[in-house]
Protein backbone atom coordinates (compact mmCIF):
# COMPACT_ATOMS: atom_id res chain seq x y z
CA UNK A 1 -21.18 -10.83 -21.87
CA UNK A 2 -19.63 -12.09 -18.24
CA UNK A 3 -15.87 -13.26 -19.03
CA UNK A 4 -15.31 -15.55 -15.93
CA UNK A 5 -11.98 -16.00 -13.99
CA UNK A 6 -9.13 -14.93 -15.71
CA UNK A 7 -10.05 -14.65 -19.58
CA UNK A 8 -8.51 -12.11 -21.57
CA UNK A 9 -9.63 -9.66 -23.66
CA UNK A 10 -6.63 -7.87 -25.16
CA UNK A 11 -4.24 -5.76 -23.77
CA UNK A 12 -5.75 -2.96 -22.04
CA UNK A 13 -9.06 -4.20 -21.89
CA UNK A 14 -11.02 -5.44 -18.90
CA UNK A 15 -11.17 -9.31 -18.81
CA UNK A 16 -14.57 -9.31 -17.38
CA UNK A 17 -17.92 -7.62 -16.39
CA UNK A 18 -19.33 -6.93 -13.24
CA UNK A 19 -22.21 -9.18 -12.48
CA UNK A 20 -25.48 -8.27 -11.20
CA UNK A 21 -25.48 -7.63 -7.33
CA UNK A 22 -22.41 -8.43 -5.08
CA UNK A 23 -20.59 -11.26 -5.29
CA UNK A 24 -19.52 -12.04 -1.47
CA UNK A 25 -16.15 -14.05 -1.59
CA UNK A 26 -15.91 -17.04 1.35
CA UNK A 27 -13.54 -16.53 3.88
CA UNK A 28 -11.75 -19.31 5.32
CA UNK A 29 -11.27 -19.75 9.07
CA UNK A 30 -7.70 -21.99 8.44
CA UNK A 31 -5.14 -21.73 6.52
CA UNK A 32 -4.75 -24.38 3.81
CA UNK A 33 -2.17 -23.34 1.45
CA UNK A 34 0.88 -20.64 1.28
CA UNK A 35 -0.98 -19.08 -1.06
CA UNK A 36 -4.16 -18.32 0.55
CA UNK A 37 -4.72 -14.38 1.29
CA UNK A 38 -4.82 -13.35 4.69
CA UNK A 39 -7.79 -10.44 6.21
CA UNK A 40 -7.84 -8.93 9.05
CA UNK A 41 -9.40 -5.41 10.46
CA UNK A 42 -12.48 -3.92 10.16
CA UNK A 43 -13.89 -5.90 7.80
CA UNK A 44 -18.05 -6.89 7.64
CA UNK A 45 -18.66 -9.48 10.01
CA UNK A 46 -15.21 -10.09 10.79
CA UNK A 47 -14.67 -10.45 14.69
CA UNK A 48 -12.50 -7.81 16.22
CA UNK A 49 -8.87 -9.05 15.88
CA UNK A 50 -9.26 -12.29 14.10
CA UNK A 51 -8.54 -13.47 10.62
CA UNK A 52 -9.73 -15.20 7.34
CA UNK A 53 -8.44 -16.71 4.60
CA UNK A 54 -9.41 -16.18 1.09
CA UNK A 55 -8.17 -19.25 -1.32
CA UNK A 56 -6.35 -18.32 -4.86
CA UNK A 57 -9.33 -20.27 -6.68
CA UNK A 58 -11.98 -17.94 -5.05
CA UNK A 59 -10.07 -14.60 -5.89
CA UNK A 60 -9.44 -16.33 -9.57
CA UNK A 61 -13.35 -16.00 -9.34
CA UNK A 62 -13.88 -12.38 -8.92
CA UNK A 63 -14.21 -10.02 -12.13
CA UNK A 64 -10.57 -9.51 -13.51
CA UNK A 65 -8.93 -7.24 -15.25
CA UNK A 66 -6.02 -7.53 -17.97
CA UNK A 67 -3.42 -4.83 -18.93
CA UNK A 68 0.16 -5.17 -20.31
CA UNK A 69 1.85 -2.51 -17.87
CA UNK A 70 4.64 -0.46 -19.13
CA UNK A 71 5.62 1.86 -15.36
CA UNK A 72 5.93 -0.55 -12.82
CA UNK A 73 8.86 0.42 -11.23
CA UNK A 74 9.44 -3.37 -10.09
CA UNK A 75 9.58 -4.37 -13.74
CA UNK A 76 12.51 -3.49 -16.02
CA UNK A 77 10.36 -4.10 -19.07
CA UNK A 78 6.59 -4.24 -20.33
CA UNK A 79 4.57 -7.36 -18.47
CA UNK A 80 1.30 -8.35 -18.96
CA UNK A 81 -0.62 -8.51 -15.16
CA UNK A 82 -4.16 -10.10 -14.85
CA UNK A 83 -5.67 -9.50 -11.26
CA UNK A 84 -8.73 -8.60 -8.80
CA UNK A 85 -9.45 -4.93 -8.79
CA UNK A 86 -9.18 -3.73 -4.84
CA UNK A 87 -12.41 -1.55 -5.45
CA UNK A 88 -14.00 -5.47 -6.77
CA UNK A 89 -12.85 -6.88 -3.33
CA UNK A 90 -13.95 -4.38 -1.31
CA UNK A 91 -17.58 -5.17 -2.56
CA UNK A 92 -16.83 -9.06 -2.62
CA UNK A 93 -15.85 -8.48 1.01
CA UNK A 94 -19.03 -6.55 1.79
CA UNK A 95 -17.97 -3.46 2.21
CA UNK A 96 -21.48 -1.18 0.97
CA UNK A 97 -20.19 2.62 2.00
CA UNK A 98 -17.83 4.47 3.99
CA UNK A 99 -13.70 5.31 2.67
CA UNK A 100 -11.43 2.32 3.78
CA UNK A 101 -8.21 2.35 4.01
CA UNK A 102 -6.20 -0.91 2.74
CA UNK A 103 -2.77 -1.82 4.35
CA UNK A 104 -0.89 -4.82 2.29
CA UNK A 105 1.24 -5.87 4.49
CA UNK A 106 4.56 -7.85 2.89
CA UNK A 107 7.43 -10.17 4.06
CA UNK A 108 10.20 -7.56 4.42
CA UNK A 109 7.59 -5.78 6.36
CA UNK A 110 6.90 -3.06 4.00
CA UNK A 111 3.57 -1.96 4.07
CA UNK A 112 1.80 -0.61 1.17
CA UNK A 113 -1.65 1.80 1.83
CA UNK A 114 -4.67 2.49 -0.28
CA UNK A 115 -6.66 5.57 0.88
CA UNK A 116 -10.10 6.24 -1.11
CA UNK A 117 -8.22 8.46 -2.62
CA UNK A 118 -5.64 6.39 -4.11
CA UNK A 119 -8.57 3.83 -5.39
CA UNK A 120 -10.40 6.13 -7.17
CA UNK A 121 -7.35 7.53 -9.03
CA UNK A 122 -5.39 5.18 -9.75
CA UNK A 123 -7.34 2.08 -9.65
CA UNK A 124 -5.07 -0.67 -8.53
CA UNK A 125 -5.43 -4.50 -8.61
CA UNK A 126 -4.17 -7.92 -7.00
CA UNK A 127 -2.43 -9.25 -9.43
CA UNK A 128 -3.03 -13.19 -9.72
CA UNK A 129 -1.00 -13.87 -13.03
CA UNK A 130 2.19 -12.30 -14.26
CA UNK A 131 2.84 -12.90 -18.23
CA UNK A 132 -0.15 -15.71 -17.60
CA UNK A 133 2.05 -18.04 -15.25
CA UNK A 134 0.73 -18.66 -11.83
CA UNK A 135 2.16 -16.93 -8.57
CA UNK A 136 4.84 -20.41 -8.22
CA UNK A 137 6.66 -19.34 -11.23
CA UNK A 138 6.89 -15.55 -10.56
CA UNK A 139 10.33 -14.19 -10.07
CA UNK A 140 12.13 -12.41 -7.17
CA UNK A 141 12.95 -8.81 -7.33
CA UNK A 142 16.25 -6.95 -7.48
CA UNK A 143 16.67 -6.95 -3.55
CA UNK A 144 16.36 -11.04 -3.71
CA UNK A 145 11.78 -10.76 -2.45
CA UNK A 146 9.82 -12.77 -4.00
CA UNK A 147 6.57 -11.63 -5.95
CA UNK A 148 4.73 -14.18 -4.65
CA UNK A 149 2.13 -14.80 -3.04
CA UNK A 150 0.59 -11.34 -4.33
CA UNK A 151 1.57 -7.82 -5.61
CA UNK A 152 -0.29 -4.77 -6.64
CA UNK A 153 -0.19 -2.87 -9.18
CA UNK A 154 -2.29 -0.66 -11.80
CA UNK A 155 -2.54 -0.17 -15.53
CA UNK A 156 -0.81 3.33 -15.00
CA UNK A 157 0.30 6.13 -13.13
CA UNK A 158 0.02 9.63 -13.23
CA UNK A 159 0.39 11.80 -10.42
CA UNK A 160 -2.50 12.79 -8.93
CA UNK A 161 -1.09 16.03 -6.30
CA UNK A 162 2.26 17.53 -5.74
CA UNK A 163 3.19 18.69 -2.20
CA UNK A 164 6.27 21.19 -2.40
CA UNK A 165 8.72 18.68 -3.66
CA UNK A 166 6.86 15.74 -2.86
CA UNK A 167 4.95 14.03 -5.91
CA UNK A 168 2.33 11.61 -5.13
CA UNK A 169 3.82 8.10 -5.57
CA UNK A 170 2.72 4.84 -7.00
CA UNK A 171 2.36 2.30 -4.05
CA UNK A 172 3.87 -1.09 -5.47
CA UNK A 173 4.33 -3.54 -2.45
CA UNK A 174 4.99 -7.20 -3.19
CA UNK A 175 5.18 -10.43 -1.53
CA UNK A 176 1.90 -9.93 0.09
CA UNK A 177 0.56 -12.12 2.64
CA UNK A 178 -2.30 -9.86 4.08
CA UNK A 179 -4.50 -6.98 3.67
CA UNK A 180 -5.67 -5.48 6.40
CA UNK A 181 -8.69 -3.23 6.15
CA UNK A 182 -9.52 0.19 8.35
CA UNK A 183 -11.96 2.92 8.66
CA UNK A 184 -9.70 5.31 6.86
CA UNK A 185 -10.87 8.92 8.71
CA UNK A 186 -10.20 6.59 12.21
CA UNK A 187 -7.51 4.89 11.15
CA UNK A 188 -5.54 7.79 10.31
CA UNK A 189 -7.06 10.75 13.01
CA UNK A 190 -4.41 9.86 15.78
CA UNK A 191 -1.41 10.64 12.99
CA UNK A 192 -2.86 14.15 11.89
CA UNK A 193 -1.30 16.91 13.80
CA UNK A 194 -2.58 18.94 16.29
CA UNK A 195 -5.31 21.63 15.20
CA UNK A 196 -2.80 24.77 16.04
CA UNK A 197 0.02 22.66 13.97
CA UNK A 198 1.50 25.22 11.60
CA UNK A 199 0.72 24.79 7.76
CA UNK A 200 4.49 23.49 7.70
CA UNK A 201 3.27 20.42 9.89
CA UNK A 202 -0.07 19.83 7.68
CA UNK A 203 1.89 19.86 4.54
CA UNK A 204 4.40 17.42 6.25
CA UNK A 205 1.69 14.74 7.72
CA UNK A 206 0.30 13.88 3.83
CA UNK A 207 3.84 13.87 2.56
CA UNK A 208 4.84 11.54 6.00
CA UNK A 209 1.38 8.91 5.26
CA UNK A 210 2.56 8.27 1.75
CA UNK A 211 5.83 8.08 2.18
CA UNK A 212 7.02 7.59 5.77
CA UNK A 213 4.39 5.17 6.44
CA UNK A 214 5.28 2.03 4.40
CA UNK A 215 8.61 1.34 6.27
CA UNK A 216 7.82 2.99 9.87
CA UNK A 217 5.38 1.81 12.08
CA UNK A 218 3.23 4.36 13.52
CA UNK A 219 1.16 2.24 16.49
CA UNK A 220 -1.59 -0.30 14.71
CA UNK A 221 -0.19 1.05 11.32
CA UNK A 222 2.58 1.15 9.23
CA UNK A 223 5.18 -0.92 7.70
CA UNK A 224 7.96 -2.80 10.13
CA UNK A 225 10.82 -2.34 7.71
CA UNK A 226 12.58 0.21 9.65
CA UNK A 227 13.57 -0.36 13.28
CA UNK A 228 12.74 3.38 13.68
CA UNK A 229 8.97 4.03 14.51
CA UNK A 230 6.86 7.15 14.64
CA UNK A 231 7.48 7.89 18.70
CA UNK A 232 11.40 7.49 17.30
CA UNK A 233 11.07 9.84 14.51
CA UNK A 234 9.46 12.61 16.61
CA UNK A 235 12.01 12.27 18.85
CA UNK A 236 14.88 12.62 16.75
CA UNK A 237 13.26 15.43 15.18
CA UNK A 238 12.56 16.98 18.02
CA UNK A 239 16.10 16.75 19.50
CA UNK A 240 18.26 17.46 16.59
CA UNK A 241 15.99 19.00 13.90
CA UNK A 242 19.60 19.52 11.50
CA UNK A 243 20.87 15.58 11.76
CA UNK A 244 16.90 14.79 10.83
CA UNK A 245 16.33 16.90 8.46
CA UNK A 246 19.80 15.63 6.70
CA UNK A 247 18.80 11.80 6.90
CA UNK A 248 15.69 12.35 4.61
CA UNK A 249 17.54 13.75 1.96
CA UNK A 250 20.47 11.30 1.99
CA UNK A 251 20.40 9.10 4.96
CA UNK A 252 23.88 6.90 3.86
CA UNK A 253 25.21 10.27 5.12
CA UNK A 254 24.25 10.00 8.58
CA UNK A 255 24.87 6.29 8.57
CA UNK A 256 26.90 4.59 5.81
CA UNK A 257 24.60 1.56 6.77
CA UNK A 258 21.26 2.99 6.52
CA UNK A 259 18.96 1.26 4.45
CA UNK A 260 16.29 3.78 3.37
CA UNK A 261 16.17 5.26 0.07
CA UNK A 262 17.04 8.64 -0.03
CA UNK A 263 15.37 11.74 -1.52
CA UNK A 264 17.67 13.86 -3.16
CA UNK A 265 14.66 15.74 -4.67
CA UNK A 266 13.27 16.97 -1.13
CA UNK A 267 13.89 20.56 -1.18
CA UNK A 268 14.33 22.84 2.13
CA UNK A 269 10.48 23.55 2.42
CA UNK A 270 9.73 20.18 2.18
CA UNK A 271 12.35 18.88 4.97
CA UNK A 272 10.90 21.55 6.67
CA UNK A 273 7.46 20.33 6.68
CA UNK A 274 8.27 16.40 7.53
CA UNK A 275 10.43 18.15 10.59
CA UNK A 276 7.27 20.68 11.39
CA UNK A 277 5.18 17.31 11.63
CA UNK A 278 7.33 15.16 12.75
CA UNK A 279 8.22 17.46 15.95
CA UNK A 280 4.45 18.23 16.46
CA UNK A 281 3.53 14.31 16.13
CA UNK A 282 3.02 12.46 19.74
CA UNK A 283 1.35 9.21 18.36
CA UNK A 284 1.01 6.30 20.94
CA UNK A 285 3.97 3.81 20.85
């Protein structure tokens, strides 16, 4: 049995069945309300550089699912989250092969990023209702950023690789106003290092994508949080490998008014491997 829009079923269940065929969502040319999603990138029939609009009634309209989440680290206790699947939009959108990569881009500028990877093992969704009230009535977060008018998140995580010291991380942006969709293996090719980069430098571009990525810009992707963008980083790790190396692990540090989190858990290897990228890394600006 089809469960339309955003029926329950019970916590942990899916609220709803995948219909026969694709369901292709309509995309707006204009905005018409704050709450309508924004699109962009390569998406199917999409002209290069423009966007669409996809309204909260048409989303509403996709299959849903329904899970009272217990690890969101946005969430200080257990909330029940009702939203589009991003695998579900990615076929609404017309997407038929191919790995994508999915950038939600937010207001502070933080950038969240969905490989194929990341889909298939961890299986997040657009969340559309938080504790069943509409995206006016969700809260604001810690930092004072509003929920609205979307966040992702999944039913769990577990950890899907380890790099040195660097566990795979669950990617929780909120206050999304657009996802913007690439060919993943193009998207990402100018960021890899060099094909004589030392194993150091490989190690160090996967940990740098999931982590670096969603506050530092690295050309047509990346978050905007941090003033700092990939040409900077390379160049501070290239001229003073030590003072780089030292704002990773605590950057307060370096600068008392540094804003990025720090990673206390980052061993020597794995400084060592964001610095071996980092100084082999000559993205465009």
């Amino acid at each position: 049995m089809v469960v339309a829009g955003l029926a329950l079923m019970g916590v942990g269940a899916v609220a709803s069945l995948k219909a026969a065929g694709p369901q292709r969502i309509p995309l707006e040319t204009q905005r018409s309300s704050a709450q309508d999603l924004e699109i962009t990138g390569d998406v199917p029939d999409l002209p290069s550089g423009q966007s669409r609009f996809i309204r909260y009634s048409d989303l509403a309209a996709l299959p849903q699912v329904s899970y009272t989440v217990k690890d969101d680290a946005n969430f200080v206790q257990p909330v029940h989250l009702s939203g589009v699947p991003l695998d579900e939009l990615l076929e609404a959108l017309g997407f038929t092969g191919g790995k994508q990569l999915i950038a939600a881009i937010c207001t502070d500028g933080y950038e969240g990023h969905y490989t194929a990877e990341y889909l298939a093992e961890h299986h997040p969704f657009l969340v559309l209702r938080l504790n069943e009230k509409m995206p006016s009535s969700w809260p604001r977060s810690e930092e004072g950023v509003s929920f609205a008018p979307y966040f992702i998140s999944q039913e769990y995580f577990k950890p899907s690789f380890k790099i040195l010291a660097h566990t795979d991380e669950a990617q929780l942006p909120i206050g999304i106003l657009q996802l913007r969709f690439y060919a993943e293996e193009a998207a990402l090719a100018e960021l890899k290092p060099p094909a004589t980069a030392s194993v150091a430098a490989v190690e160090g571009y996967r940990i740098a994508v999931q982590n670096c990525l969603r506050c530092h810009r690295a050309a047509h992707l990346g978050g905007t949080k941090s003033p700092f963008g990939w040409p900077q980083l390379a160049m501070i790790a290239q001229g003073n490998a030590s003072a780089f190396g030292k704002y990773i692990v605590q950057p307060n540090r370096v600068n008392p008014e540094a804003l990025m989190p720090a990673n206390p858990d980052y061993d020597a290897a794995t400084v060592a491997a964001l610095t071996a990228y980092f100084q082999s890394a000559r993205p465009k600006p």
